[in-house]
C-alpha atoms as a PDB file:
ATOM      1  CA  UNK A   1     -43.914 -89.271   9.785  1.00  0.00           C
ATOM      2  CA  UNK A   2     -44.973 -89.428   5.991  1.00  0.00           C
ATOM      3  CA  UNK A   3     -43.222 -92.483   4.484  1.00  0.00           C
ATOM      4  CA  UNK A   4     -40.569 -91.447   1.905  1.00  0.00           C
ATOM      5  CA  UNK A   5     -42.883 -92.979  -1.039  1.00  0.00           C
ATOM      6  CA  UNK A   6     -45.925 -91.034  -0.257  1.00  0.00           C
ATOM      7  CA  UNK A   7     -43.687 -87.929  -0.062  1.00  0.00           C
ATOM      8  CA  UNK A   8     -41.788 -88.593  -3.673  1.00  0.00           C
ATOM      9  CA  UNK A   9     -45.643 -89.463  -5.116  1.00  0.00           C
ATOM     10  CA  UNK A  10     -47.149 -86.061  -3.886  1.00  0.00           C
ATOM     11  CA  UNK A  11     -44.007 -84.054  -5.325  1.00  0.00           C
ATOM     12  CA  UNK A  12     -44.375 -86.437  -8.464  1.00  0.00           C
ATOM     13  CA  UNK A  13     -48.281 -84.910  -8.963  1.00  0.00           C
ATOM     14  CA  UNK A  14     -47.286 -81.268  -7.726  1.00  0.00           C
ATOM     15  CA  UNK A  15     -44.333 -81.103 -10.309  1.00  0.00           C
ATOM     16  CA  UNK A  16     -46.221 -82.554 -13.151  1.00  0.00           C
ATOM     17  CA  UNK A  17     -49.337 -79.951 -12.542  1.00  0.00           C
ATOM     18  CA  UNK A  18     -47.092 -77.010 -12.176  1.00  0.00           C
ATOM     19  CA  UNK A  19     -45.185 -78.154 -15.480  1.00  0.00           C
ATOM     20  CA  UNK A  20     -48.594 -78.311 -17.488  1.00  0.00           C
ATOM     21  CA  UNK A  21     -49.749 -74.806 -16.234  1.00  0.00           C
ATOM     22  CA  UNK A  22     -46.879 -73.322 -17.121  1.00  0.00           C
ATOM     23  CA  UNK A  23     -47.225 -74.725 -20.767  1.00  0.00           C
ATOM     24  CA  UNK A  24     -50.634 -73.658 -21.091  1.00  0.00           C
ATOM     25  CA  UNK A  25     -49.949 -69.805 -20.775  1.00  0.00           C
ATOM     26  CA  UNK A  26     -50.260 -67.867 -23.952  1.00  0.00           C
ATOM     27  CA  UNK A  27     -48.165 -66.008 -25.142  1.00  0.00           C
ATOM     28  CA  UNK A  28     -48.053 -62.047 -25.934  1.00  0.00           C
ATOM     29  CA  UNK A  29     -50.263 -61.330 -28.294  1.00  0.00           C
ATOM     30  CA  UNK A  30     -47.943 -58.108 -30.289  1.00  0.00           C
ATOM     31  CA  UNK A  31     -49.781 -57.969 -32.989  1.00  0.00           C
ATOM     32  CA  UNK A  32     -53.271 -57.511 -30.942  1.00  0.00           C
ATOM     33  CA  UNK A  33     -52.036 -54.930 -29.202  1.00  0.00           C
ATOM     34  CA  UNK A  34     -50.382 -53.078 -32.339  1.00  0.00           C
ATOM     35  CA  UNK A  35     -53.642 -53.377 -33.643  1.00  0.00           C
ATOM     36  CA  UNK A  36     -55.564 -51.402 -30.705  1.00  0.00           C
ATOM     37  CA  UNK A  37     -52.741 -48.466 -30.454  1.00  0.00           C
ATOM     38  CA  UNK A  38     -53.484 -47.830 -34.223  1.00  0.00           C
ATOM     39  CA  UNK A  39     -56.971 -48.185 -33.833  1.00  0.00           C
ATOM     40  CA  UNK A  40     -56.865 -45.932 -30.950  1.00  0.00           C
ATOM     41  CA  UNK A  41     -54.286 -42.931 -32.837  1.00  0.00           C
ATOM     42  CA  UNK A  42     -57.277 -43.459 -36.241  1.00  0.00           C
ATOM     43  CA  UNK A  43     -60.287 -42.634 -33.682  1.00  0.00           C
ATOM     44  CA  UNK A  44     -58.312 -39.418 -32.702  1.00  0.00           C
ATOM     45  CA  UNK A  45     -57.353 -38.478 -35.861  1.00  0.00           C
ATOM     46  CA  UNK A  46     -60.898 -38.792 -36.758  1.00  0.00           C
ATOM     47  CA  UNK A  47     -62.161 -36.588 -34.199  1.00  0.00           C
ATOM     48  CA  UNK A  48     -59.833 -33.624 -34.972  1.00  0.00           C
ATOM     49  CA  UNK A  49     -61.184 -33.952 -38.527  1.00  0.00           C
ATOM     50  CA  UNK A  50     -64.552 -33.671 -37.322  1.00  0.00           C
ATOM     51  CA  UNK A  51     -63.730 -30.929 -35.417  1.00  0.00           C
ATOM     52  CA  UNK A  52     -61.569 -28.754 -37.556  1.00  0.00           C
ATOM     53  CA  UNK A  53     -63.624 -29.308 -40.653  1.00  0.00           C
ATOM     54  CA  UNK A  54     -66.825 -28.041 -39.355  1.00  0.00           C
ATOM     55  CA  UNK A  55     -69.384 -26.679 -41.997  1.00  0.00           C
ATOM     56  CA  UNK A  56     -69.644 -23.017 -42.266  1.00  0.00           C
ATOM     57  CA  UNK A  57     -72.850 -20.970 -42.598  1.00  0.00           C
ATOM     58  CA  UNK A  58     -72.773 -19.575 -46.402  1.00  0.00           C
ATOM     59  CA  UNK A  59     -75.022 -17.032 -48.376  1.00  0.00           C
ATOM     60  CA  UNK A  60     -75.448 -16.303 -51.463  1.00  0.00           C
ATOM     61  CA  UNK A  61     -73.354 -13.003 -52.384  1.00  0.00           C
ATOM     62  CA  UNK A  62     -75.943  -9.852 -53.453  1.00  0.00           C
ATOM     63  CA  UNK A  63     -75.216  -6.623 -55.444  1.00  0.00           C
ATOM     64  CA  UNK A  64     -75.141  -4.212 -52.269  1.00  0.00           C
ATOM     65  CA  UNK A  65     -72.894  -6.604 -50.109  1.00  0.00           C
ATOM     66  CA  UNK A  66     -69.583  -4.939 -49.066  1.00  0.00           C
ATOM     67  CA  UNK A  67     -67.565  -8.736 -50.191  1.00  0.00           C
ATOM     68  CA  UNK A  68     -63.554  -8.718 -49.578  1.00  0.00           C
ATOM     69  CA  UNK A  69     -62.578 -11.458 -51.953  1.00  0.00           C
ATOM     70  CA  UNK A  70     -59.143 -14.089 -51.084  1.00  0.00           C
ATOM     71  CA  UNK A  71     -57.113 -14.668 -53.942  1.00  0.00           C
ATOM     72  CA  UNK A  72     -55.318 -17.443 -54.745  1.00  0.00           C
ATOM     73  CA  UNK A  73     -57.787 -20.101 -53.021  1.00  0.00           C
ATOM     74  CA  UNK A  74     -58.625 -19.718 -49.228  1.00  0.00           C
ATOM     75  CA  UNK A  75     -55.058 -21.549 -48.395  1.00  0.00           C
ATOM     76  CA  UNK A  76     -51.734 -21.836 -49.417  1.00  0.00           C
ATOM     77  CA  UNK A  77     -50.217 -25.273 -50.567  1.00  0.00           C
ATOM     78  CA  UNK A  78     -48.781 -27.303 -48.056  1.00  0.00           C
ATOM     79  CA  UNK A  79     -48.951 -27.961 -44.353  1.00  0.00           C
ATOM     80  CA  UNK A  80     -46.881 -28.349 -41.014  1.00  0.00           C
ATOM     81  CA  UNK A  81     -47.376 -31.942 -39.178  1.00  0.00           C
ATOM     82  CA  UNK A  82     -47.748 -30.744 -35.504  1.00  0.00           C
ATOM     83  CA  UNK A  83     -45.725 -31.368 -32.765  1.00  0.00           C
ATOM     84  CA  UNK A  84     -48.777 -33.228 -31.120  1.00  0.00           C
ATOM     85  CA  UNK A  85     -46.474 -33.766 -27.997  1.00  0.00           C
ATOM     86  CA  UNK A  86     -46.267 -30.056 -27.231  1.00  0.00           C
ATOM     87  CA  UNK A  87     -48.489 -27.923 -29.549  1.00  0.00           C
ATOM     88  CA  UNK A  88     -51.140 -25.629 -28.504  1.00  0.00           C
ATOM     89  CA  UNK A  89     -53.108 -24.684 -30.858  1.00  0.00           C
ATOM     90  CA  UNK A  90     -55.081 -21.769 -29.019  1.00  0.00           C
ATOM     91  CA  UNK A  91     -52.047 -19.972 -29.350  1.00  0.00           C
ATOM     92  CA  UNK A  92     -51.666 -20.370 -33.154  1.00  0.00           C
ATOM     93  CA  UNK A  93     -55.365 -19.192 -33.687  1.00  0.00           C
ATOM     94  CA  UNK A  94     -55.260 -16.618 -36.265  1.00  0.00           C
ATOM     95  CA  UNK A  95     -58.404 -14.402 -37.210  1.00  0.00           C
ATOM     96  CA  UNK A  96     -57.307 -12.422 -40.629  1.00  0.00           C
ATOM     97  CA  UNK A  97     -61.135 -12.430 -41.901  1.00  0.00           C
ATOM     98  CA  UNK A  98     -62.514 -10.397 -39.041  1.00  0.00           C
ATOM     99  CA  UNK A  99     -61.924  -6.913 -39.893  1.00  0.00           C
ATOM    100  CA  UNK A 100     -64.452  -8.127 -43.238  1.00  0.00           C
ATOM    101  CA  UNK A 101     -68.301  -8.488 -42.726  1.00  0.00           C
ATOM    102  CA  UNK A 102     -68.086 -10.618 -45.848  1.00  0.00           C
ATOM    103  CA  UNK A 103     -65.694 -12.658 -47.407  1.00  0.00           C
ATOM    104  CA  UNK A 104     -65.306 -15.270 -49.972  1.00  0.00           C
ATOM    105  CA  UNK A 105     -62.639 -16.404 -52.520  1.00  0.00           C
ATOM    106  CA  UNK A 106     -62.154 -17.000 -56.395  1.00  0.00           C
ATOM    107  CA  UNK A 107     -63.166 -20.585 -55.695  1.00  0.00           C
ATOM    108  CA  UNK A 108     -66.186 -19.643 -55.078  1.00  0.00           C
ATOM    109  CA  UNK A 109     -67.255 -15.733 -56.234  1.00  0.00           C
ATOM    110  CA  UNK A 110     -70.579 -16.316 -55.727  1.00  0.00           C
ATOM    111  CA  UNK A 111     -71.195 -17.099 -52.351  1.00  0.00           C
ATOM    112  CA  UNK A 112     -69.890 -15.071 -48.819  1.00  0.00           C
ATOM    113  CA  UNK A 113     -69.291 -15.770 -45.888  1.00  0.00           C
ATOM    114  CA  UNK A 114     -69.476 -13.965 -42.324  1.00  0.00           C
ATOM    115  CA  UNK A 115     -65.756 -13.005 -41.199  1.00  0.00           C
ATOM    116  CA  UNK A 116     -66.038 -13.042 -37.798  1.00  0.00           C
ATOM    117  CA  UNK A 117     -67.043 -16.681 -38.013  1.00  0.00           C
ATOM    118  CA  UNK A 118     -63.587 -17.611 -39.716  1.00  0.00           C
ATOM    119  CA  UNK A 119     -60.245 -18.807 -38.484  1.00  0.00           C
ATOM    120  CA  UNK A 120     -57.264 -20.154 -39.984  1.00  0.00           C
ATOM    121  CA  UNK A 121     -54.347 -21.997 -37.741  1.00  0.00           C
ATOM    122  CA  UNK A 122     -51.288 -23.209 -39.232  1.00  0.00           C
ATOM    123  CA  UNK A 123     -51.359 -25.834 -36.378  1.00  0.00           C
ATOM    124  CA  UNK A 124     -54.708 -27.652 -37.565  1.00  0.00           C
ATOM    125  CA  UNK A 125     -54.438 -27.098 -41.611  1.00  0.00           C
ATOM    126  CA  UNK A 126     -52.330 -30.715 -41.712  1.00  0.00           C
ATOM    127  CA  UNK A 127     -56.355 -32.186 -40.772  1.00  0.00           C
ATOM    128  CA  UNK A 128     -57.641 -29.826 -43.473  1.00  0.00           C
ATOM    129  CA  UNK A 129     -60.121 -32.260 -45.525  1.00  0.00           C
ATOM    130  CA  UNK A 130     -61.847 -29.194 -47.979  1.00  0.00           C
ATOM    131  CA  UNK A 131     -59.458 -26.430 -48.942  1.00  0.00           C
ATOM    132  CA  UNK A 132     -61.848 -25.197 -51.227  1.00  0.00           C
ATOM    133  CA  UNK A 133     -63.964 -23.799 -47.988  1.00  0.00           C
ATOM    134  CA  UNK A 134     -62.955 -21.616 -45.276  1.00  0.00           C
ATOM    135  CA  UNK A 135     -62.641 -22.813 -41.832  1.00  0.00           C
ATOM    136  CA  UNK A 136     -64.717 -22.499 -39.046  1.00  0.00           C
ATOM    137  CA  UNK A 137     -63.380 -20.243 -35.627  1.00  0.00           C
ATOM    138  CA  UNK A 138     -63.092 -22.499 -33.384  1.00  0.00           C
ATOM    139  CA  UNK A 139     -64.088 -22.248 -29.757  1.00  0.00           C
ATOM    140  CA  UNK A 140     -61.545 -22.632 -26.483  1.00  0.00           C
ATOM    141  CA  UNK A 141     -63.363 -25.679 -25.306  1.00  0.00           C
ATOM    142  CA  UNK A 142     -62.871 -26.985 -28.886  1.00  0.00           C
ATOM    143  CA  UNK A 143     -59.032 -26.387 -29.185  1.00  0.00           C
ATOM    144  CA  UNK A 144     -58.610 -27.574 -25.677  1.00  0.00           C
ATOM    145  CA  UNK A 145     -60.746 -30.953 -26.851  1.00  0.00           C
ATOM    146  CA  UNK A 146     -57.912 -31.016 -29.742  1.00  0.00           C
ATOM    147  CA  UNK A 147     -54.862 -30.334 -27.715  1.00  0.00           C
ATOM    148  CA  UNK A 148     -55.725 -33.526 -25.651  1.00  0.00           C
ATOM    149  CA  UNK A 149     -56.442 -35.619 -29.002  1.00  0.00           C
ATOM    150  CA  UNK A 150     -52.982 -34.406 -29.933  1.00  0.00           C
ATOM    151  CA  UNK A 151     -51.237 -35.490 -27.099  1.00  0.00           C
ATOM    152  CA  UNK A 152     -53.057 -39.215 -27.560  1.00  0.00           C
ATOM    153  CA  UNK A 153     -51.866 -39.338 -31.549  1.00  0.00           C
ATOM    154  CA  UNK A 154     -48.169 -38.460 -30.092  1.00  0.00           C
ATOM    155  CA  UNK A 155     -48.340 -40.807 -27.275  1.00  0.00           C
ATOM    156  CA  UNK A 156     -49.919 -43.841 -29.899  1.00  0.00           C
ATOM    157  CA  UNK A 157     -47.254 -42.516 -32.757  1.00  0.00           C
ATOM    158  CA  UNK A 158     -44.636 -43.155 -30.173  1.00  0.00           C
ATOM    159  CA  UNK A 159     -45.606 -46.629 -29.168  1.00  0.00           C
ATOM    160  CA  UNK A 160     -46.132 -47.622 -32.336  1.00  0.00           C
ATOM    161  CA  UNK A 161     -42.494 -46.740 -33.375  1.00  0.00           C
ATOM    162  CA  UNK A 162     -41.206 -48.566 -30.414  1.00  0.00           C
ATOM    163  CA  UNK A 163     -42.788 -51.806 -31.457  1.00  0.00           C
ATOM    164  CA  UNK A 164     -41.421 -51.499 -35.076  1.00  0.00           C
ATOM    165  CA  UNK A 165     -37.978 -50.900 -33.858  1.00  0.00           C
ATOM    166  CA  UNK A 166     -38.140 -54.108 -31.072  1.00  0.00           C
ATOM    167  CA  UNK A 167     -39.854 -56.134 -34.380  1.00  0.00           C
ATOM    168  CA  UNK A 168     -36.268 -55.092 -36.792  1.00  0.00           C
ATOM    169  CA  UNK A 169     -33.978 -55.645 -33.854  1.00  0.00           C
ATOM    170  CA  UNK A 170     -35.838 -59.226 -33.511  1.00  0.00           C
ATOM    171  CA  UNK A 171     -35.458 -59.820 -36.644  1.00  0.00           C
ATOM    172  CA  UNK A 172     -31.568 -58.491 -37.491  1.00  0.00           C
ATOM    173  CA  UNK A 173     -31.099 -60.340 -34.012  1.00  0.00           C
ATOM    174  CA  UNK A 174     -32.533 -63.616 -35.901  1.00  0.00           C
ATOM    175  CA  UNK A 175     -30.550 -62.966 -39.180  1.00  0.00           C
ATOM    176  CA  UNK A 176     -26.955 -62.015 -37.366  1.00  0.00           C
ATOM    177  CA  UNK A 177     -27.402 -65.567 -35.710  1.00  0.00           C
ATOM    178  CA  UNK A 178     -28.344 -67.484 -39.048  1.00  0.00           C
ATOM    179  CA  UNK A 179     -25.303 -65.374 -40.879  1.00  0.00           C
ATOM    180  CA  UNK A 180     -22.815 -66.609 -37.509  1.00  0.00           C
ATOM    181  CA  UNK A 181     -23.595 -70.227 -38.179  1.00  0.00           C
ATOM    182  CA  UNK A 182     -22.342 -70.617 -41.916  1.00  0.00           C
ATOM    183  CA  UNK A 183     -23.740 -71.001 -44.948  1.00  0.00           C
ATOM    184  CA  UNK A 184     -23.083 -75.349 -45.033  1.00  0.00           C
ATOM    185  CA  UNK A 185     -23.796 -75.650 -41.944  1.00  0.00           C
ATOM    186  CA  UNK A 186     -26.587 -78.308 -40.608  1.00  0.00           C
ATOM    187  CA  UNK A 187     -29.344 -76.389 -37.912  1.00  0.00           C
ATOM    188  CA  UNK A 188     -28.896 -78.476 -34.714  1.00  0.00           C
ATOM    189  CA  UNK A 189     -32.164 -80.369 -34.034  1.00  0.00           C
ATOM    190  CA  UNK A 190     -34.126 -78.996 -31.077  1.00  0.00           C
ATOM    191  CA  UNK A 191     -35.299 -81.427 -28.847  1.00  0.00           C
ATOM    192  CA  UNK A 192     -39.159 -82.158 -28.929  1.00  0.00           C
ATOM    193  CA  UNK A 193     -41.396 -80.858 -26.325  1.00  0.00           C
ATOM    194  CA  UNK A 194     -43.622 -83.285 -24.272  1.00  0.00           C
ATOM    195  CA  UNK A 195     -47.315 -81.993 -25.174  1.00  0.00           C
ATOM    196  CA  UNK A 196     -48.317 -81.127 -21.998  1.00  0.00           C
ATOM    197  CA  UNK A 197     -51.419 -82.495 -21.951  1.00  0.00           C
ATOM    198  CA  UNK A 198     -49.813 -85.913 -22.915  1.00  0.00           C
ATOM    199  CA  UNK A 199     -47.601 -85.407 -20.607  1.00  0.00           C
ATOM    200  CA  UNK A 200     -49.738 -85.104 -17.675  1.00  0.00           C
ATOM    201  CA  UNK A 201     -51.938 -87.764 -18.134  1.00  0.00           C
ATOM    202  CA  UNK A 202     -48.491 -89.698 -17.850  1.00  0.00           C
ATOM    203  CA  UNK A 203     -47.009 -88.148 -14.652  1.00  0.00           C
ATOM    204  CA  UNK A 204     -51.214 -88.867 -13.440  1.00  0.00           C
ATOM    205  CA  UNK A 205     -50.494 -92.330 -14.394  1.00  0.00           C
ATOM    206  CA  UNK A 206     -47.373 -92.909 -12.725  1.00  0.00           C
ATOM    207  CA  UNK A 207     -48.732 -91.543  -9.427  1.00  0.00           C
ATOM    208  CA  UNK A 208     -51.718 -94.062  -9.451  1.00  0.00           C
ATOM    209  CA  UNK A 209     -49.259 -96.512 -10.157  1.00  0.00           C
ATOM    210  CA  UNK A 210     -47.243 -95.842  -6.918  1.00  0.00           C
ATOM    211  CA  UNK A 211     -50.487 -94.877  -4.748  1.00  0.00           C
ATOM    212  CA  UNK A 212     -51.474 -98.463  -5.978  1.00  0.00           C
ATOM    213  CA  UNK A 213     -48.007 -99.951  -4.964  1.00  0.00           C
ATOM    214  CA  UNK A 214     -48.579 -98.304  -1.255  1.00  0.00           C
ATOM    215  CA  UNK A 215     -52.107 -99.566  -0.825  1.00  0.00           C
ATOM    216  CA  UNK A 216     -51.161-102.814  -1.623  1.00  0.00           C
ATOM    217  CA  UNK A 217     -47.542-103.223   0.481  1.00  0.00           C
ATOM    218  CA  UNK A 218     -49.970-101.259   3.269  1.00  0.00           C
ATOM    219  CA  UNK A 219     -52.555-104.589   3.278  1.00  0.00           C
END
């Protein structure tokens, strides 16, 4: 049988090395991970951009072109935020300019462009970056490749309000406890934790002081 002071210097060492791990873990990092779902919402906002504002072939407008011209501007003021959740945008694909083989606008008389190559969708004109141009018809693949961008800016606008509302109720949390306690009255001092490096050389040291004590009432 293990004698009772072997047994008490084993649990001695095994408490003490459990209590330092556990002090050691970090914590949650929220602001690290706040940081990569806005990072991640900015890189798909970027890419509908990139897709929606694609460049448009242009020519210069001649004397014998047949030209139907848009007046005011290509676009009205103003635009819907989609409901990035939900929205498909291949079914609010609109193709006014292709009954024209040339259009332009009185931003710019002097080029034309092809009307068959033109959309306009009230679902993508909240990423329009140039209103002075028309917009390029976009392709299925292409609005399918924005209907899944969507649905990652509504899943990363969604998290993102979610960890501002935990952050206030922390903090009105914090300031309904500070408000409880009175205006005069004195914080309560919280105990000092044992650095837990400190304290495990310590509890290390106390166990080689009772191994030491067994070797030598063992001789």
């Amino acid at each position: 049988m293990i004698p009772l002071h072997t047994r008490i210097f084993a649990g001695t060492l095994l408490l003490g090395f459990c209590s330092v791990g556990s002090a050691a873990q970090p914590a949650t990092n929220a602001p690290a991970q706040t940081n990569s779902v806005q990072a991640e919402m900015e890189a798909a906002i970027h890419q509908v951009q990139k897709i929606v504002n694609q460049p448009v072939a242009a020519y210069r407008r001649g004397p014998d072109m047949l030209v139907s011209e848009f007046s005011p501007g290509w676009f009205h003021e103003g635009a819907t935020k989609p409901d990035f959740n939900a929205v498909d945008i291949r079914a609010t694909q609109e193709t006014p300019y292709d009954k024209h083989e040339y259009v332009t606008s009185d931003l710019n008389p002097n080029i034309v462009f092809i009307g068959r190559q033109l959309e306009f969708n009230s679902m993508t004109k909240y990423f329009y970056t140039n209103r002075s141009l028309p917009k390029k018809k976009l392709t299925q693949a292409e609005m399918e490749d924005i209907n899944r961008l969507y649905r990652i800016i509504g899943r990363c606008e969604q998290q993102l309000a979610q960890m501002q509302n935990s952050k206030q109720a922390g903090g009105q949390a914090s300031s309904a406890t500070s408000d409880t306690a009175g205006p005069t009255s004195t914080p309560a001092t919280r105990p000092r934790l044992l650095n837990p490096y400190i304290g495990g050389g310590l509890i290390a040291f106390l166990g080689l002081v009772l191994l030491f004590n067994y070797v030598r009432k063992a001789r």
